[in-house]
C-alpha atoms as a PDB file:
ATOM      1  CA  UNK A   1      37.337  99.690 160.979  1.00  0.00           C
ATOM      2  CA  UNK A   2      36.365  96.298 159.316  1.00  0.00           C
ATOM      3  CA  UNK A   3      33.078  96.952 157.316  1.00  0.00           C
ATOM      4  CA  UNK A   4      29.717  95.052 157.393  1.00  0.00           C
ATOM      5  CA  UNK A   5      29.506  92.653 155.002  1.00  0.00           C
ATOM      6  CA  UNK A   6      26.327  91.077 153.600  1.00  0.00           C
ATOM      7  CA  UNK A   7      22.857  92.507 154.886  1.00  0.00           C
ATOM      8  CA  UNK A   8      21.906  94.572 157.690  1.00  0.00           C
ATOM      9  CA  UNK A   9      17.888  94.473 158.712  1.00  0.00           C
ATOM     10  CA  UNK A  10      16.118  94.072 161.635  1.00  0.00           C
ATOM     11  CA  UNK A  11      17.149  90.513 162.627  1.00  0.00           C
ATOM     12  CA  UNK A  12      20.660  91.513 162.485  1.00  0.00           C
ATOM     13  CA  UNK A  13      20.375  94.613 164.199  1.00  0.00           C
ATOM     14  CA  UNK A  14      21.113  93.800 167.367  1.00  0.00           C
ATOM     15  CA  UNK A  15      24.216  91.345 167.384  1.00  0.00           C
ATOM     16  CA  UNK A  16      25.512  93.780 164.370  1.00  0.00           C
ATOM     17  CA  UNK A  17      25.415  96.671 166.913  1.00  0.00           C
ATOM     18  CA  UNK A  18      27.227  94.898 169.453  1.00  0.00           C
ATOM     19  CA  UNK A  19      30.397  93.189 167.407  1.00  0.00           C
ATOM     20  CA  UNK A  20      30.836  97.187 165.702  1.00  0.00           C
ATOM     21  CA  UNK A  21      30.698  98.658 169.273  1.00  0.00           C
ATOM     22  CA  UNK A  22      33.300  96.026 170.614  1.00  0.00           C
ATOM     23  CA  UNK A  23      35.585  96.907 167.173  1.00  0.00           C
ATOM     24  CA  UNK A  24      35.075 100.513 168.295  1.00  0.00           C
ATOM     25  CA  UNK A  25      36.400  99.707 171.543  1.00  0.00           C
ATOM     26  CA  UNK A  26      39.477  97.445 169.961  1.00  0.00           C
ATOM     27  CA  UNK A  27      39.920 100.716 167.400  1.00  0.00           C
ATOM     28  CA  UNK A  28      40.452 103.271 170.556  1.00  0.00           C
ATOM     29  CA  UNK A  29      42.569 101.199 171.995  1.00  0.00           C
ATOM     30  CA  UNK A  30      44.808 100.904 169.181  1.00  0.00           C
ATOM     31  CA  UNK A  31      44.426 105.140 168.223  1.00  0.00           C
ATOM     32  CA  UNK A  32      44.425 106.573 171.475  1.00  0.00           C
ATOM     33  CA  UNK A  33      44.984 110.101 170.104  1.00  0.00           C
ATOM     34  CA  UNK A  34      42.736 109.385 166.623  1.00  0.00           C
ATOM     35  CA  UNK A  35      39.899 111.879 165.931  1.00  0.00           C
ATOM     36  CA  UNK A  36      37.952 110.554 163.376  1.00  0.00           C
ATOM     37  CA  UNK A  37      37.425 106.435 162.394  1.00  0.00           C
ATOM     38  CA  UNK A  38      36.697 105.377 158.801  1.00  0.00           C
ATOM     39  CA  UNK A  39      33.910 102.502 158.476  1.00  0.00           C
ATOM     40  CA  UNK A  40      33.831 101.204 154.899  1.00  0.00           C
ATOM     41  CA  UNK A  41      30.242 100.517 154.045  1.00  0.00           C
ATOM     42  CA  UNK A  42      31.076  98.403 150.551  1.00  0.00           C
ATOM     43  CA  UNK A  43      29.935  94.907 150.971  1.00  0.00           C
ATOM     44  CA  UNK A  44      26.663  95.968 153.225  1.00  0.00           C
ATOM     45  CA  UNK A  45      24.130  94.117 150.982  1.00  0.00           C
ATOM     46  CA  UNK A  46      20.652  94.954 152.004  1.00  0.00           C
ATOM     47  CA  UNK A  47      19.561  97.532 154.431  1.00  0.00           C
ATOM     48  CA  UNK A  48      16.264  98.476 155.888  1.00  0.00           C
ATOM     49  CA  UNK A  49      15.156 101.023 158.962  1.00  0.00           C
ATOM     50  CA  UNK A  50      17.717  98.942 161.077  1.00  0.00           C
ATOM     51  CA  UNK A  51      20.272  99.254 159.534  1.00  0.00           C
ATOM     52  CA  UNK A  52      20.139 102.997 159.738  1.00  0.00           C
ATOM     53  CA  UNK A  53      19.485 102.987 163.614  1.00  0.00           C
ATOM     54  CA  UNK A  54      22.924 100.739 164.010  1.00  0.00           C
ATOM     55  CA  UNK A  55      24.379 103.534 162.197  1.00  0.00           C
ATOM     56  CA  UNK A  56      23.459 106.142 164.488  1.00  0.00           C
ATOM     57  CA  UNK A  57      23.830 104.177 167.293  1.00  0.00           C
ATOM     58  CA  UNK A  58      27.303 103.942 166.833  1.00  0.00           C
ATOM     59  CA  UNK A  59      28.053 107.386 165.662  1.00  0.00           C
ATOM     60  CA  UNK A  60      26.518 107.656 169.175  1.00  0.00           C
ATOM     61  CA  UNK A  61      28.556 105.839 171.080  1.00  0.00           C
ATOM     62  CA  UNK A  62      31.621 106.762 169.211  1.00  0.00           C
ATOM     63  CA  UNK A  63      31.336 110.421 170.347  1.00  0.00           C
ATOM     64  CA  UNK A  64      31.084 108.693 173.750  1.00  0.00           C
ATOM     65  CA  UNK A  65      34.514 107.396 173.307  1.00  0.00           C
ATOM     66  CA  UNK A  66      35.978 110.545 171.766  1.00  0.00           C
ATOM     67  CA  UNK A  67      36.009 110.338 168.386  1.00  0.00           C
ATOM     68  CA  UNK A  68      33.796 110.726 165.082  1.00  0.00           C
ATOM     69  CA  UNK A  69      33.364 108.080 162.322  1.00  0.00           C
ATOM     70  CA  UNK A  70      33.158 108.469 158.715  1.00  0.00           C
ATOM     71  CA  UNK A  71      31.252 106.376 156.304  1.00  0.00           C
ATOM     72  CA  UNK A  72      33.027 105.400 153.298  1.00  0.00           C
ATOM     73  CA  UNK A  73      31.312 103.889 150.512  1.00  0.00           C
ATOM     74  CA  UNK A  74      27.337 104.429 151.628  1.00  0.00           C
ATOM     75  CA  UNK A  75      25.082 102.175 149.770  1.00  0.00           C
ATOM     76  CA  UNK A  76      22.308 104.389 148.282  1.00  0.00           C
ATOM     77  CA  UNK A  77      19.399 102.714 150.119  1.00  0.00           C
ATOM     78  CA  UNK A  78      20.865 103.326 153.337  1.00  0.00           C
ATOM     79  CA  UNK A  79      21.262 106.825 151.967  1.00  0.00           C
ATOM     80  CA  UNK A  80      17.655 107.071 151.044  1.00  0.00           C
ATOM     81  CA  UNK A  81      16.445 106.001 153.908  1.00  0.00           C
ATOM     82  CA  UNK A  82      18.649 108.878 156.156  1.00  0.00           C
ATOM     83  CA  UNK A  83      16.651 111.406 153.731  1.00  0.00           C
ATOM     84  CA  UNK A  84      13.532 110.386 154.281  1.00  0.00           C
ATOM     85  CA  UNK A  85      14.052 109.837 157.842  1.00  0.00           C
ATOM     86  CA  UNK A  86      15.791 113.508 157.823  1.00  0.00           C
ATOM     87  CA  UNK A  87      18.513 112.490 159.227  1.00  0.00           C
ATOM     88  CA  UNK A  88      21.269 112.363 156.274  1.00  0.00           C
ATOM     89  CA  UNK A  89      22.265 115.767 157.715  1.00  0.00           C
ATOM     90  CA  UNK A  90      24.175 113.956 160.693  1.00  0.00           C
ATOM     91  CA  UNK A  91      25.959 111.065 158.361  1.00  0.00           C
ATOM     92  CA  UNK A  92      29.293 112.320 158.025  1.00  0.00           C
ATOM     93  CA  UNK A  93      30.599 110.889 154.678  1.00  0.00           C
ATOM     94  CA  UNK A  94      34.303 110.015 153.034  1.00  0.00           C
END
């Protein structure tokens, strides 16, 4: 799936959730049969709380449409964050 590119915080949140959900959509579509959906995380910029709940949010609704996703390429704030929030444990990584 096309990654995020450039920052991801709390002003973003929203419209970032919605354009990954619809490429979710556009990805099932196109791998009826695929278990598991790479999202390469490279070019996300600057992260903060938000960026983490997007990130959850669409593992969410992924498993709503069948399949898992993998983050590729996890910048290490975003990672920080999921540890201090406790919730690394449910990021699966590439």
């Amino acid at each position: 799936m096309r990654a995020f590119v450039g920052p991801l915080t709390r002003d973003l949140a929203n419209a970032a959730l919605a354009m990954a959900q619809s490429e979710l959509l556009v990805w099932r579509a196109e791998n009826p049969q695929g278990l598991k959906c790479s999202v390469d995380l490279t070019n996300l910029e600057r992260v903060d709380t938000s960026a983490l709940a997007v990130v959850l949010g669409l593992q969410r609704y992924a498993r709503s449409l069948g399949f898992e996703l993998v983050w590729a390429a996890m910048p290490a704030a975003l990672l920080e964050l999921a540890k201090l929030s406790s919730v690394d444990r449910l990021l699966a990584r590439a």
